[in-house]
PDB file of N, CA and C in Angstrom:
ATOM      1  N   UNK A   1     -25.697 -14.972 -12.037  1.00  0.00           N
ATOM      2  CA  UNK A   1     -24.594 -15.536 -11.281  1.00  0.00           C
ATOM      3  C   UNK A   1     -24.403 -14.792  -9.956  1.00  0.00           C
ATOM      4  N   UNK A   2     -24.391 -13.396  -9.895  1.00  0.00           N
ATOM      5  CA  UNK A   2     -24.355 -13.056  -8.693  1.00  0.00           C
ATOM      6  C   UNK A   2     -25.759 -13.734  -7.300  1.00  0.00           C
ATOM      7  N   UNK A   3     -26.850 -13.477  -7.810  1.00  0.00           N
ATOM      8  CA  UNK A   3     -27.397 -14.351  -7.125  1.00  0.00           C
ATOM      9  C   UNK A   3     -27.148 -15.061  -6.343  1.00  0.00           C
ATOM     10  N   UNK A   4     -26.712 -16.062  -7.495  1.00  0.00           N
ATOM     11  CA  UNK A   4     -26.227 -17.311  -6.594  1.00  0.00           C
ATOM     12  C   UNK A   4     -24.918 -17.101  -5.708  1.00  0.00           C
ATOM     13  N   UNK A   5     -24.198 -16.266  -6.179  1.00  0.00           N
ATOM     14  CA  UNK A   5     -22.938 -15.930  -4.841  1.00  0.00           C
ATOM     15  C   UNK A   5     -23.948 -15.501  -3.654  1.00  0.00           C
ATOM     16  N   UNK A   6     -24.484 -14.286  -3.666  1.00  0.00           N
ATOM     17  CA  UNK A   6     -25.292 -13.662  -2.966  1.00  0.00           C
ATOM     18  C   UNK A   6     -25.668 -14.466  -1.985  1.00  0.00           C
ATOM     19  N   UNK A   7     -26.962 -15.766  -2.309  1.00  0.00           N
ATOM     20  CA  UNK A   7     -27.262 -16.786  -1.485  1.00  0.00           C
ATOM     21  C   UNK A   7     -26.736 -17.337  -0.946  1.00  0.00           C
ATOM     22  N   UNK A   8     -25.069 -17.522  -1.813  1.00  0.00           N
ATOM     23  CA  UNK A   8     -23.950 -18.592  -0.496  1.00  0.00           C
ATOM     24  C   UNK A   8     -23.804 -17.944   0.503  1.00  0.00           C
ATOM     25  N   UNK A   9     -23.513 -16.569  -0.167  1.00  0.00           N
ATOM     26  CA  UNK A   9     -22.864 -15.708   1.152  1.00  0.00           C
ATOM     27  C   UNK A   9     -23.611 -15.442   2.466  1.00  0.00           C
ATOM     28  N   UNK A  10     -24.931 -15.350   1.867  1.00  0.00           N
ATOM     29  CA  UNK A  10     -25.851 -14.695   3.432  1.00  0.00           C
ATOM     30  C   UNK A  10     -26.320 -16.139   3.924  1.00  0.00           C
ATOM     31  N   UNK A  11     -25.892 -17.555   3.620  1.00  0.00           N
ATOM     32  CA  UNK A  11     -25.820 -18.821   4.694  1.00  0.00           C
ATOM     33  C   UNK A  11     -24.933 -18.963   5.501  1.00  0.00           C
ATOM     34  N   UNK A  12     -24.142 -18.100   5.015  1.00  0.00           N
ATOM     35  CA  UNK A  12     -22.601 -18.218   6.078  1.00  0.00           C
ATOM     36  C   UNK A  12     -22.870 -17.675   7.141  1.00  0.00           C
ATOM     37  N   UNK A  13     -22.931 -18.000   8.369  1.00  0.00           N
ATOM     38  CA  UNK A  13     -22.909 -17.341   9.644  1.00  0.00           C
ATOM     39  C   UNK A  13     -21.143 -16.667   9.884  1.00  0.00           C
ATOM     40  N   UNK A  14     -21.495 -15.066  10.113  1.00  0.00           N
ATOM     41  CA  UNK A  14     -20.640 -14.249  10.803  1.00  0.00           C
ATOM     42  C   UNK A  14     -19.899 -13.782   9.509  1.00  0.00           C
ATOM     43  N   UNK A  15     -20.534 -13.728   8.412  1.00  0.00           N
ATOM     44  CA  UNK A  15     -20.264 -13.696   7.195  1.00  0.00           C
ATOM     45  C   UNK A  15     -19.790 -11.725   6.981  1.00  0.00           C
ATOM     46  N   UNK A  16     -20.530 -11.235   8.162  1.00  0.00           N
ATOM     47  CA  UNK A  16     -20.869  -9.728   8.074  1.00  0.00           C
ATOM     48  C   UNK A  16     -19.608  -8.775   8.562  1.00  0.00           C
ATOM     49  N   UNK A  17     -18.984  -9.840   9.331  1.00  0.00           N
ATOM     50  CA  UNK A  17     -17.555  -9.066   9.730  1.00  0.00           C
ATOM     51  C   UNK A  17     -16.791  -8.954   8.701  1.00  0.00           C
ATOM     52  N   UNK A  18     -16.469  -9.541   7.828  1.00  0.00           N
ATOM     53  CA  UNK A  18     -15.373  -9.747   6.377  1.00  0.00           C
ATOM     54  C   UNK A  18     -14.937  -8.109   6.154  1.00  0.00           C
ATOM     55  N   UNK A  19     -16.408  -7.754   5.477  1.00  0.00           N
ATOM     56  CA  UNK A  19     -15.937  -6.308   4.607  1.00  0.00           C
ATOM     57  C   UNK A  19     -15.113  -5.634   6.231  1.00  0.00           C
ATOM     58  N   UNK A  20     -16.086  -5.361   7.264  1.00  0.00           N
ATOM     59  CA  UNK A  20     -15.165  -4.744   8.109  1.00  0.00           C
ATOM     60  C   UNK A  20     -14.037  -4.466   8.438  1.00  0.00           C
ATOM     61  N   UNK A  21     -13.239  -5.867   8.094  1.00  0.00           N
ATOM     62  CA  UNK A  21     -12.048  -6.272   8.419  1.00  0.00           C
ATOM     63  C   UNK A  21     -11.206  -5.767   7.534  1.00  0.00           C
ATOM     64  N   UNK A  22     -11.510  -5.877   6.062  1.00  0.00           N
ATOM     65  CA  UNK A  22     -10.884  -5.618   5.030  1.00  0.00           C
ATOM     66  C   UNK A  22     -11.009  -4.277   4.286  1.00  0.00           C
ATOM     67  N   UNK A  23     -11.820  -3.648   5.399  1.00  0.00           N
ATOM     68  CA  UNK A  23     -11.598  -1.957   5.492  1.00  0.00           C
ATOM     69  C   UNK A  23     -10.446  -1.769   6.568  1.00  0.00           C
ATOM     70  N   UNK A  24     -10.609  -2.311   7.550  1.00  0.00           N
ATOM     71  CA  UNK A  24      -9.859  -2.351   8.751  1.00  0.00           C
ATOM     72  C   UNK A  24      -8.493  -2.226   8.362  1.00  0.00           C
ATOM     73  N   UNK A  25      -8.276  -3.328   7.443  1.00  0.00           N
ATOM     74  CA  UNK A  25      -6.534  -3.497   6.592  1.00  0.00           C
ATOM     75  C   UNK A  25      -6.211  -2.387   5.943  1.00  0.00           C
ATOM     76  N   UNK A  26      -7.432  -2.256   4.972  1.00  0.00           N
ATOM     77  CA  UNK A  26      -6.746  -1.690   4.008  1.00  0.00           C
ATOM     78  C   UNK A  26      -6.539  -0.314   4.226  1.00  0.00           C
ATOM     79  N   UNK A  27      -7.024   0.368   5.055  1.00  0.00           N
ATOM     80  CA  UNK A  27      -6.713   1.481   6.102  1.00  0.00           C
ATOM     81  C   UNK A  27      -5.954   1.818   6.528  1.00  0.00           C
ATOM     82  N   UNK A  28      -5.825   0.561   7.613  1.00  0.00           N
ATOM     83  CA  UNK A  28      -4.145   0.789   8.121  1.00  0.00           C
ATOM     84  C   UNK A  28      -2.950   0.785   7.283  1.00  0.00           C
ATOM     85  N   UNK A  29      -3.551  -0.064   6.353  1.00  0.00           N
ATOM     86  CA  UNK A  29      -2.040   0.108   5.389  1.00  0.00           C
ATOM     87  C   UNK A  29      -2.086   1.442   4.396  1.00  0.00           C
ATOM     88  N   UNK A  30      -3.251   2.183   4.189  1.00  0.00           N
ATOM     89  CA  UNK A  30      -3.070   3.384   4.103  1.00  0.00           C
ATOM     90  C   UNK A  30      -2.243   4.142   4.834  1.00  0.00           C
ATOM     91  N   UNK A  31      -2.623   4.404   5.947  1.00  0.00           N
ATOM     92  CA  UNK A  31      -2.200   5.190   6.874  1.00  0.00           C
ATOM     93  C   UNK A  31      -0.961   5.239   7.418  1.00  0.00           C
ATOM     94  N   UNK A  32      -0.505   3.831   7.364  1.00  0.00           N
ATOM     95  CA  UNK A  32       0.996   3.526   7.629  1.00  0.00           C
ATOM     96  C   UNK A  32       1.645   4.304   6.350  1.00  0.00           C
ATOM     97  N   UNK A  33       1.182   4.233   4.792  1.00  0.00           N
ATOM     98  CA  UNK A  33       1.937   4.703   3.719  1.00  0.00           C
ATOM     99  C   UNK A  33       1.969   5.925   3.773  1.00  0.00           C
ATOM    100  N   UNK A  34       1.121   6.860   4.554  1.00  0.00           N
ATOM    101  CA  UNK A  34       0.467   8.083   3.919  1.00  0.00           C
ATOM    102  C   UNK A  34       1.861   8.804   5.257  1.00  0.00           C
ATOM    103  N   UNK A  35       1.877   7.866   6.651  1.00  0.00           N
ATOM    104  CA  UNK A  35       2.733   8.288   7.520  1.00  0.00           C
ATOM    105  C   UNK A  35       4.026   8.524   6.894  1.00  0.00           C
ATOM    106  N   UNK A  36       4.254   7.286   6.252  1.00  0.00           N
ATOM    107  CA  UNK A  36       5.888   7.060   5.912  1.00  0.00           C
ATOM    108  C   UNK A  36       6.387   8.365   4.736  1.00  0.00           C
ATOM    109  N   UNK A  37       5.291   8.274   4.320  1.00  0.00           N
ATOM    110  CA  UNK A  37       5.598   9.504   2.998  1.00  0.00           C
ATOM    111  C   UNK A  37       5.697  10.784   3.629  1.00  0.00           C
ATOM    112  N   UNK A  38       4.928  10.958   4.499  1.00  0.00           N
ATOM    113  CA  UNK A  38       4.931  12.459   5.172  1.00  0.00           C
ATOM    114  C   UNK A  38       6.267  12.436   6.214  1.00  0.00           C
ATOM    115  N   UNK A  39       6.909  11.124   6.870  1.00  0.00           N
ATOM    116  CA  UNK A  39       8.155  11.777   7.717  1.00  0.00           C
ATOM    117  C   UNK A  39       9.558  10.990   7.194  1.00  0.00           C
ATOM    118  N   UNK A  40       8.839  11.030   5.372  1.00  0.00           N
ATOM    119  CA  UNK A  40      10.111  10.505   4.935  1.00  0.00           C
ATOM    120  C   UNK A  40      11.340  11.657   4.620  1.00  0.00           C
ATOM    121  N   UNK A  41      12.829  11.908   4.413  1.00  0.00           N
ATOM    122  CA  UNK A  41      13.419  12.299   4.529  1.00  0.00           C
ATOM    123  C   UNK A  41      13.607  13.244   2.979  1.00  0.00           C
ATOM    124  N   UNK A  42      13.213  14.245   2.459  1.00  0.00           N
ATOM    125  CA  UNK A  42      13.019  14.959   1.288  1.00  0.00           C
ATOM    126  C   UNK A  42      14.184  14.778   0.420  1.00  0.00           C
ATOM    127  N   UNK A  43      15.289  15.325   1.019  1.00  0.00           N
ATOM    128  CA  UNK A  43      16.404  15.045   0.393  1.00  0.00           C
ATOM    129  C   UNK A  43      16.854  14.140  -0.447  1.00  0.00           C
ATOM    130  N   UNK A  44      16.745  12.658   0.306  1.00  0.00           N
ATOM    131  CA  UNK A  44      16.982  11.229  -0.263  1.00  0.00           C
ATOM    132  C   UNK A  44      15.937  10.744  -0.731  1.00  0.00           C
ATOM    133  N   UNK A  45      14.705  11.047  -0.460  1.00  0.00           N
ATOM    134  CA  UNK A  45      12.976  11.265  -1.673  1.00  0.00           C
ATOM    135  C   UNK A  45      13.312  11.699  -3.163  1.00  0.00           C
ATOM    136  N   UNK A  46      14.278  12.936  -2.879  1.00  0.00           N
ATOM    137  CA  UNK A  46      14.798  13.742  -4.477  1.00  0.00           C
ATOM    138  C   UNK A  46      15.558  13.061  -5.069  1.00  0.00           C
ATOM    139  N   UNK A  47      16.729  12.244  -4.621  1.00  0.00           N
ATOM    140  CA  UNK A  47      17.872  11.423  -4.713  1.00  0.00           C
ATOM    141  C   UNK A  47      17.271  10.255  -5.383  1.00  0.00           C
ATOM    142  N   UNK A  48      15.983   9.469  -5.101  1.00  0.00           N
ATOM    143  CA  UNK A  48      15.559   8.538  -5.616  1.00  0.00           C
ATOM    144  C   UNK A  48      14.856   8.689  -6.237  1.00  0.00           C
ATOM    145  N   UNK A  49      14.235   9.792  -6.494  1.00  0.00           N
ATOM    146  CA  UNK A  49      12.945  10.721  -7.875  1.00  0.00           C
ATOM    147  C   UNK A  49      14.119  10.575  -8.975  1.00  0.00           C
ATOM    148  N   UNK A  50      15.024  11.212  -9.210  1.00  0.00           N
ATOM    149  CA  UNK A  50      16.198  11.446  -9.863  1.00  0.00           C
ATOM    150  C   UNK A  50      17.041  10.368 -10.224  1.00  0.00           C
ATOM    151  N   UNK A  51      17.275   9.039 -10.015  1.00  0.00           N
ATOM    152  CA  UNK A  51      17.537   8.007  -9.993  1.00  0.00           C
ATOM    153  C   UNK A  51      17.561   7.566 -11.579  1.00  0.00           C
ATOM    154  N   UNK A  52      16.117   7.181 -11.707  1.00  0.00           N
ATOM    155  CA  UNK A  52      15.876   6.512 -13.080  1.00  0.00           C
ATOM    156  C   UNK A  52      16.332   7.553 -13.944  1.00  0.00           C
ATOM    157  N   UNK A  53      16.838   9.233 -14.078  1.00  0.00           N
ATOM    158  CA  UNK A  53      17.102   9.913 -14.925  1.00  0.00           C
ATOM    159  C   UNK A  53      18.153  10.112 -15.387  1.00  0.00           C
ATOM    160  N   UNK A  54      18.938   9.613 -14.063  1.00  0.00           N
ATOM    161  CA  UNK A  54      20.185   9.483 -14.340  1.00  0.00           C
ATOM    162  C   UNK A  54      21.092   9.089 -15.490  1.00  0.00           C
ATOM    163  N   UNK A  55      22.194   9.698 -16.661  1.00  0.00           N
ATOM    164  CA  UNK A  55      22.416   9.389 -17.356  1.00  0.00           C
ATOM    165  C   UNK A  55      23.732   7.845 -17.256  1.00  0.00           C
ATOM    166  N   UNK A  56      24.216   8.268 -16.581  1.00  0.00           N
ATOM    167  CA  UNK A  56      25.265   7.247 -15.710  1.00  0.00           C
ATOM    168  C   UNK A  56      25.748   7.178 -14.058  1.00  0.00           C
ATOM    169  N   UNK A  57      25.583   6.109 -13.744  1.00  0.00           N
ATOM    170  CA  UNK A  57      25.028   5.925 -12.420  1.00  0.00           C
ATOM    171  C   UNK A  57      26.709   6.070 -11.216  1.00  0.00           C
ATOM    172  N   UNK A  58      26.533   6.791  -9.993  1.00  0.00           N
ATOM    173  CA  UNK A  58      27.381   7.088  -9.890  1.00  0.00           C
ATOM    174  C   UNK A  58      28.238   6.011  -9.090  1.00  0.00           C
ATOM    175  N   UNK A  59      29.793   5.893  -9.483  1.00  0.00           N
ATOM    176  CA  UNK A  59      30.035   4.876  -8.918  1.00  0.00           C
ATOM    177  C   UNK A  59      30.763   4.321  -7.511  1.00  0.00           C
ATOM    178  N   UNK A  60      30.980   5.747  -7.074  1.00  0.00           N
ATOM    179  CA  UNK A  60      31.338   6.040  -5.494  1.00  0.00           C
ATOM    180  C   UNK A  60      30.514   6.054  -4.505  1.00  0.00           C
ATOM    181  N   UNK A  61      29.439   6.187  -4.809  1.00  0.00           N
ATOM    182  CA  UNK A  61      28.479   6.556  -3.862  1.00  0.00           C
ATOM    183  C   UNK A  61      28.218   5.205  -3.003  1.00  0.00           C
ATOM    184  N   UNK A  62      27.595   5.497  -1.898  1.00  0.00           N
ATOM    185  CA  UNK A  62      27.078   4.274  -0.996  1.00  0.00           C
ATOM    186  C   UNK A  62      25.426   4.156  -1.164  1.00  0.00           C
ATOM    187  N   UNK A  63      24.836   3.155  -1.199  1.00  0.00           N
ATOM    188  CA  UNK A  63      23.735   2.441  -1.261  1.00  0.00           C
ATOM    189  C   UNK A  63      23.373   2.734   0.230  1.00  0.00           C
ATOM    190  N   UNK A  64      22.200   3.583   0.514  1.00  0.00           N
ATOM    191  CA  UNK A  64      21.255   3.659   1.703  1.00  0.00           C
ATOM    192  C   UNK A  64      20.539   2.373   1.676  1.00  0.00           C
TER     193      UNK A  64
END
């Protein structure tokens, strides 16, 4: 079965850019995550680590 994918694929003209592209993405959307995590704010990082452990949730607080 691959084969036969194989053969569709290399009739396709310009068929060769694809993977490129979809390194291209998936990269950037690395990099955007890897940014956000590194100049995210530690404090409110801990605040939401701590969240699900919470035994009862507090009810004054404000929603960031």
């Amino acid at each position: 079965m691959l084969k036969f994918i194989k053969h569709h694929m290399e009739t396709i003209s310009g068929i060769e850019i694809y993977p490129m592209i979809s390194f291209l993405i998936f990269f950037s959307i690395f990099m955007v995550a890897l940014i956000y995590v590194l100049r995210a704010d530690k404090q409110r990082m801990h605040k939401l680590g701590a969240l699900p452990l919470d035994a009862e949730p507090a009810k004054n607080q404000d929603h960031e």
